[in-house]
Protein backbone atom coordinates (compact mmCIF):
# COMPACT_ATOMS: atom_id res chain seq x y z
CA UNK A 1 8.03 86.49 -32.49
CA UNK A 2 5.28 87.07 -35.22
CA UNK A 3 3.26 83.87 -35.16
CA UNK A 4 4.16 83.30 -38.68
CA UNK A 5 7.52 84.08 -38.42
CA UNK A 6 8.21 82.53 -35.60
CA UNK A 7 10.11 79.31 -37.55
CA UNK A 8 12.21 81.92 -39.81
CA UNK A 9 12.89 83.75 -36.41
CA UNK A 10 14.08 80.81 -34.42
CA UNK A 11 16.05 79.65 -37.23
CA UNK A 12 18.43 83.00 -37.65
CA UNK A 13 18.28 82.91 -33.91
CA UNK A 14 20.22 79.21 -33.71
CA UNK A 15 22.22 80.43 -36.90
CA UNK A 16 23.47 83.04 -34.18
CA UNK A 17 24.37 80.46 -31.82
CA UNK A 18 26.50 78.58 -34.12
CA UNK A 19 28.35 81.18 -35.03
CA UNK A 20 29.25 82.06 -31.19
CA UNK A 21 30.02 78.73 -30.65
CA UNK A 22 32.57 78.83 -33.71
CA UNK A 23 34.19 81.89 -33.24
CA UNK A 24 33.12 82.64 -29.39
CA UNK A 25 32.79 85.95 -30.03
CA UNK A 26 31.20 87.21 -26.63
CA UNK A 27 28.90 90.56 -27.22
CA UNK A 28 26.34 91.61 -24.75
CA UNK A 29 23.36 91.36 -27.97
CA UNK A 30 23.96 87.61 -28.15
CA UNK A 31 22.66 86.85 -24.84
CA UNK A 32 19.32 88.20 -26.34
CA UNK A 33 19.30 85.45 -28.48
CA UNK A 34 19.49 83.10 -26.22
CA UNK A 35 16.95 84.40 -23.45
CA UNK A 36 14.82 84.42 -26.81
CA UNK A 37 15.34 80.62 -27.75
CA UNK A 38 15.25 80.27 -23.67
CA UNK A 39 11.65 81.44 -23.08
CA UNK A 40 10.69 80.23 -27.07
CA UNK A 41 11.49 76.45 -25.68
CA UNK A 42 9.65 77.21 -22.50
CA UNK A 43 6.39 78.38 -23.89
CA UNK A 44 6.75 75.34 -26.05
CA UNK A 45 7.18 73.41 -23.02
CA UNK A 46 9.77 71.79 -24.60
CA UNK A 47 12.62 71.43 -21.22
CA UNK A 48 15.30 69.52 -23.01
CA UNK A 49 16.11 72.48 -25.01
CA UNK A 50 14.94 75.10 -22.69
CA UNK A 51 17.20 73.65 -20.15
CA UNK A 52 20.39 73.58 -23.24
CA UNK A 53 19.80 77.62 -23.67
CA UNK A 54 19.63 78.27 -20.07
CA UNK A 55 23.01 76.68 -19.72
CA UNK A 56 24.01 78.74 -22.88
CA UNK A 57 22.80 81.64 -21.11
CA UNK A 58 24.73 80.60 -17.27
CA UNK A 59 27.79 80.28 -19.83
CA UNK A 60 27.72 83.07 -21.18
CA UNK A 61 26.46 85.30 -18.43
CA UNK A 62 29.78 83.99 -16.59
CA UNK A 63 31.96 85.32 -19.28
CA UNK A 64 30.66 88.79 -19.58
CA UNK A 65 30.50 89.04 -15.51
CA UNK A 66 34.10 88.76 -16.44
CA UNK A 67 34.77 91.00 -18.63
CA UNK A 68 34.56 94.32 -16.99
CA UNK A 69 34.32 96.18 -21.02
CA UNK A 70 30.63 95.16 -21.00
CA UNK A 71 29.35 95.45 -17.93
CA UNK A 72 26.97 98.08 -16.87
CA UNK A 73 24.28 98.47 -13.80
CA UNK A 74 21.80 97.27 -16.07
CA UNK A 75 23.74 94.40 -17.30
CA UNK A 76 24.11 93.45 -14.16
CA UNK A 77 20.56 93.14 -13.22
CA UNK A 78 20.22 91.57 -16.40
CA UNK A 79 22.83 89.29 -16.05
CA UNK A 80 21.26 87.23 -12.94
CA UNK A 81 23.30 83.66 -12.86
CA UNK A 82 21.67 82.64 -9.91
CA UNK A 83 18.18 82.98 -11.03
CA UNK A 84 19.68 81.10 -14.35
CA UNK A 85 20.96 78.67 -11.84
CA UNK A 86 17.80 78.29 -10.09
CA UNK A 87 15.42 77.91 -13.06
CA UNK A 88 18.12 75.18 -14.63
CA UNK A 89 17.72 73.16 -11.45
CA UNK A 90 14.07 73.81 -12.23
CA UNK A 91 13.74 72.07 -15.42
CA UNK A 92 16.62 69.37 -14.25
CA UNK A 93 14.20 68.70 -11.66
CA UNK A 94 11.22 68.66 -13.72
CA UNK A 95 12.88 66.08 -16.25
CA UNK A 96 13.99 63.92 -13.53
CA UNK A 97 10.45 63.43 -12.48
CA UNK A 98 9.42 62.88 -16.21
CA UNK A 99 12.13 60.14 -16.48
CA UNK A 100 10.90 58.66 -13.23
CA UNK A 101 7.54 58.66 -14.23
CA UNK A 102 8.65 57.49 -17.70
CA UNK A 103 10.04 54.49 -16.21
CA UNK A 104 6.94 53.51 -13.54
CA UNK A 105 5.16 53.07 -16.72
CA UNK A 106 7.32 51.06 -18.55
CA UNK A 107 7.97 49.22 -15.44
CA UNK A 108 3.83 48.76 -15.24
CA UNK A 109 3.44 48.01 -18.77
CA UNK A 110 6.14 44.99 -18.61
CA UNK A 111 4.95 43.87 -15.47
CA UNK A 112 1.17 43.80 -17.27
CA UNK A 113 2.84 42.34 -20.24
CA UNK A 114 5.01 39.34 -18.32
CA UNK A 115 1.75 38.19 -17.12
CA UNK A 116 -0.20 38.45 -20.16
CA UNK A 117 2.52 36.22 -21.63
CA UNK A 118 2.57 33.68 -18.16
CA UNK A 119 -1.05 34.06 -18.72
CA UNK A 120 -1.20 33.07 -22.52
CA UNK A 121 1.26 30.50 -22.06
CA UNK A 122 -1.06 28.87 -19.31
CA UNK A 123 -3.97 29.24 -21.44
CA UNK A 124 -1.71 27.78 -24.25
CA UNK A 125 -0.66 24.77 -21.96
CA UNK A 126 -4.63 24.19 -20.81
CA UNK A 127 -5.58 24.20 -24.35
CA UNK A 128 -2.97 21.22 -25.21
CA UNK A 129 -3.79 19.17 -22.47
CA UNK A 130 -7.42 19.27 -23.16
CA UNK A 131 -6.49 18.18 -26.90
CA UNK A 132 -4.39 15.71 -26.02
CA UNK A 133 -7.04 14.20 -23.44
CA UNK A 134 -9.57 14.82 -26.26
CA UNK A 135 -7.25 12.63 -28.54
CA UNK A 136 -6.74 9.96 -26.32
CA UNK A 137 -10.33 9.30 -25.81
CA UNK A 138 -10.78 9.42 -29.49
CA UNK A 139 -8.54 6.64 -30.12
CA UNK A 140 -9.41 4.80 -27.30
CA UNK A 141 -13.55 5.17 -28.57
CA UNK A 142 -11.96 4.13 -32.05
CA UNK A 143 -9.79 1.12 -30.63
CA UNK A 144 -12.79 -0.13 -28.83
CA UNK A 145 -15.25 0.22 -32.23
CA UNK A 146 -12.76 -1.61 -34.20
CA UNK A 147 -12.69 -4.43 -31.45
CA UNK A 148 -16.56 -4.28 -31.35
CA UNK A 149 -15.97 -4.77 -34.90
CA UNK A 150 -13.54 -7.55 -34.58
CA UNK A 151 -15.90 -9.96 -32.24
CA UNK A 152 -18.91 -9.21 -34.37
CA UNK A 153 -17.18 -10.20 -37.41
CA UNK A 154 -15.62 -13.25 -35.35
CA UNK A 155 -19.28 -14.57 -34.04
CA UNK A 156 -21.53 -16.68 -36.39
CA UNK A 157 -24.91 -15.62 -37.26
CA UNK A 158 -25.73 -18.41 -34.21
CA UNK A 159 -23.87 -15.34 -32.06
CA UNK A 160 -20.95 -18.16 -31.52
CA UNK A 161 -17.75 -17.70 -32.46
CA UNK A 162 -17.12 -19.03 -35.74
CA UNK A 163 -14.16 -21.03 -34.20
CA UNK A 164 -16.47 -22.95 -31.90
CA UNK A 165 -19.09 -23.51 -35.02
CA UNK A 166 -16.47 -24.77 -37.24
CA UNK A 167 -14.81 -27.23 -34.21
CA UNK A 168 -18.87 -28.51 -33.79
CA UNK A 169 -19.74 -29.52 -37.13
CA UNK A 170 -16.48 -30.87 -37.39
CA UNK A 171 -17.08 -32.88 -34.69
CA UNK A 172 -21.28 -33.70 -36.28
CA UNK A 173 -19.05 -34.70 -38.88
CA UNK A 174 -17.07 -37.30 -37.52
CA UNK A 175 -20.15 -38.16 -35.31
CA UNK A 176 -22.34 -38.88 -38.86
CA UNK A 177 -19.45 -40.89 -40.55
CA UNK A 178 -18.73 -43.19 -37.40
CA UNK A 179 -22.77 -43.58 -37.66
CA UNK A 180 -22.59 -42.54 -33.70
CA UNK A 181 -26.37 -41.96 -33.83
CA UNK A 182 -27.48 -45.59 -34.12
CA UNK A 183 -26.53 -45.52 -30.66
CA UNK A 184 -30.15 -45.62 -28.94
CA UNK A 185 -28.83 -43.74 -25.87
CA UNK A 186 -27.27 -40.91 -27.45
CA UNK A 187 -28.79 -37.37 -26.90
CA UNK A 188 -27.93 -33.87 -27.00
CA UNK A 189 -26.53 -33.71 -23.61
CA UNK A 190 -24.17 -36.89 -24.65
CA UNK A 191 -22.99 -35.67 -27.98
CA UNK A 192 -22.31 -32.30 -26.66
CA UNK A 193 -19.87 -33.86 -24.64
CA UNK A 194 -18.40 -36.20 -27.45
CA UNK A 195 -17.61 -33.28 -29.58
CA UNK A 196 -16.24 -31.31 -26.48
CA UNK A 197 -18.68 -28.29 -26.57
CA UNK A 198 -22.27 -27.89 -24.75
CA UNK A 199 -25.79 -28.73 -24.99
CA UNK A 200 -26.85 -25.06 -26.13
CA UNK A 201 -24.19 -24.20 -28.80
CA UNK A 202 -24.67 -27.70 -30.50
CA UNK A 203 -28.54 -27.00 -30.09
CA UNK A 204 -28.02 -23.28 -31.97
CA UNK A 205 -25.78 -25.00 -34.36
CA UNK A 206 -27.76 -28.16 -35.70
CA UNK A 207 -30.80 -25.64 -35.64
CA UNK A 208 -29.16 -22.87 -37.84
CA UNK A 209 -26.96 -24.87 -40.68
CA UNK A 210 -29.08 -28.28 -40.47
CA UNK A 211 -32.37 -26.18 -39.94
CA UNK A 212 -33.91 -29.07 -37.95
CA UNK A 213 -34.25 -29.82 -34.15
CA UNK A 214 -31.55 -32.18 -32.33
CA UNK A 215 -34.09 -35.26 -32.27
CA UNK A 216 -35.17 -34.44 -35.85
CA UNK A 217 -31.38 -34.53 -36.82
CA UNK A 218 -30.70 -37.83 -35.34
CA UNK A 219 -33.90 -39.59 -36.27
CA UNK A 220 -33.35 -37.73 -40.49
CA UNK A 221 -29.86 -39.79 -39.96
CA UNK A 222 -30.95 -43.12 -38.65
C-alpha cells in the first residue's frame, strides 16, 4: 500500500471480503485480498486479525483446490494450505503464550494487591489499637485528675478532711459548753480522745480556726 493510502486501501480491501462472504462468490483475485489484509495485519503485528485472514485464506484456498475451473500450476504453488496451516498454528501459538503471559501478570498483580490489602488492613487494625490504648490512658489520666481534684477539694486548708474538721469543732463545741476545761487534768492528749480524733488533727485544728496554741485555748476559756 501507499503509506497514505494505506487506510482507504484496507478499507475497499474488507469491503471485498464482505461481499464474498455475502454472496460467496469464489474467484482466484479475491484471495489477493486476503494475503493483502494477511501480511497488512502481520506487519502491524496485530495476530488476532492476522490469524482471522489466514483462516480466510485456508478457507478459501480449500475451495478453489476444489474447483478444478481455476486451478493452474501456478495456482497451485500459490495456493499452499499447509504453509497457511503452519503459519495459523504460528500465530495460535503465539497468542496462547500472550494469554499465558497475560494471566501470570494478572495473577502477580492480585497476588501483590491481596497483600497490600492484608497489609493495609493490619496497618489499619495497629492503628486502632494504639488509639484505643491511647484513649484509655487518657481517661484513666483524666479519672485520676478529677479524683486528685475531688480529695483536694475534700481536705481543709489544715490538709484534713473537712469531715474530720467539722466532727472536731463539733466536738470543741460540746467540750466549751459542758465547760470540760475547768478540769485541771485535761490536755491535748485527753481531749483528743474525748472528741474521738487525735492529738495532731485537734492540734492543726485549734491552731488554724482558733489561731491560738492548745494551752492558750484552754487557759483564753478558763
Amino acid at each position: 500500500f501507499e503509506f497514505d493510502k494505506e487506510e482507504e486501501a484496507v478499507f475497499y480491501l474488507k469491503k471485498v471480503d464482505t461481499v464474498f462472504q455475502e454472496n460467496r462468490d469464489v474467484l482466484p483475485r479475491i484471495r489477493e485480498t486476503y494475503a493483502l489484509l494477511k501480511n497488512y495485519y502481520k506487519e502491524k503485528n496485530a495476530p488476532e486479525q492476522q490469524l482471522h485472514y489466514v483462516e480466510q485464506l485456508i478457507k478459501l484456498d480449500s475451495i478453489l483446490h476444489g474447483n478444478e475451473l481455476y486451478l493452474n500450476k501456478n495456482i497451485i504453488e500459490e495456493y499452499d494450505i499447509p504453509r497457511l496451516i503452519a503459519e495459523k498454528e504460528t500465530i495460535i501459538n503465539a497468542l496462547e503464550k500472550k494469554g499465558s503471559r497475560a494471566r501470570r501478570i494478572i495473577i502477580i498483580v492480585s497476588a501483590v494487591l491481596a497483600v497490600a490489602v492484608l497489609l493495609l488492613y493490619y496497618q489499619h487494625n495497629r492503628i486502632m489499637l494504639y488509639k484505643k490504648q491511647a484513649e484509655a490512658l487518657i481517661n484513666e489520666r483524666h479519672v485520676q485528675l478529677k479524683s486528685a481534684k475531688k480529695s483536694s477539694r475534700s481536705k481543709s486548708a489544715v490538709g484534713i478532711s473537712e469531715a474530720i474538721v467539722s466532727s472536731i469543732l463539733a466536738g470543741l463545741e460540746t467540750f466549751e459548753r459542758k465547760q470540760g476545761y475547768l478540769d485541771p487534768g485535761i490536755n491535748i492528749h485527753t481531749l483528743s480522745k474525748e472528741i474521738n480524733t487525735n492529738a495532731n488533727y485537734l492540734s492543726k485544728v485549734i491552731n488554724h480556726h482558733k489561731n491560738v496554741s492548745f494551752t492558750h485555748y484552754i487557759n483564753r476559756l478558763r
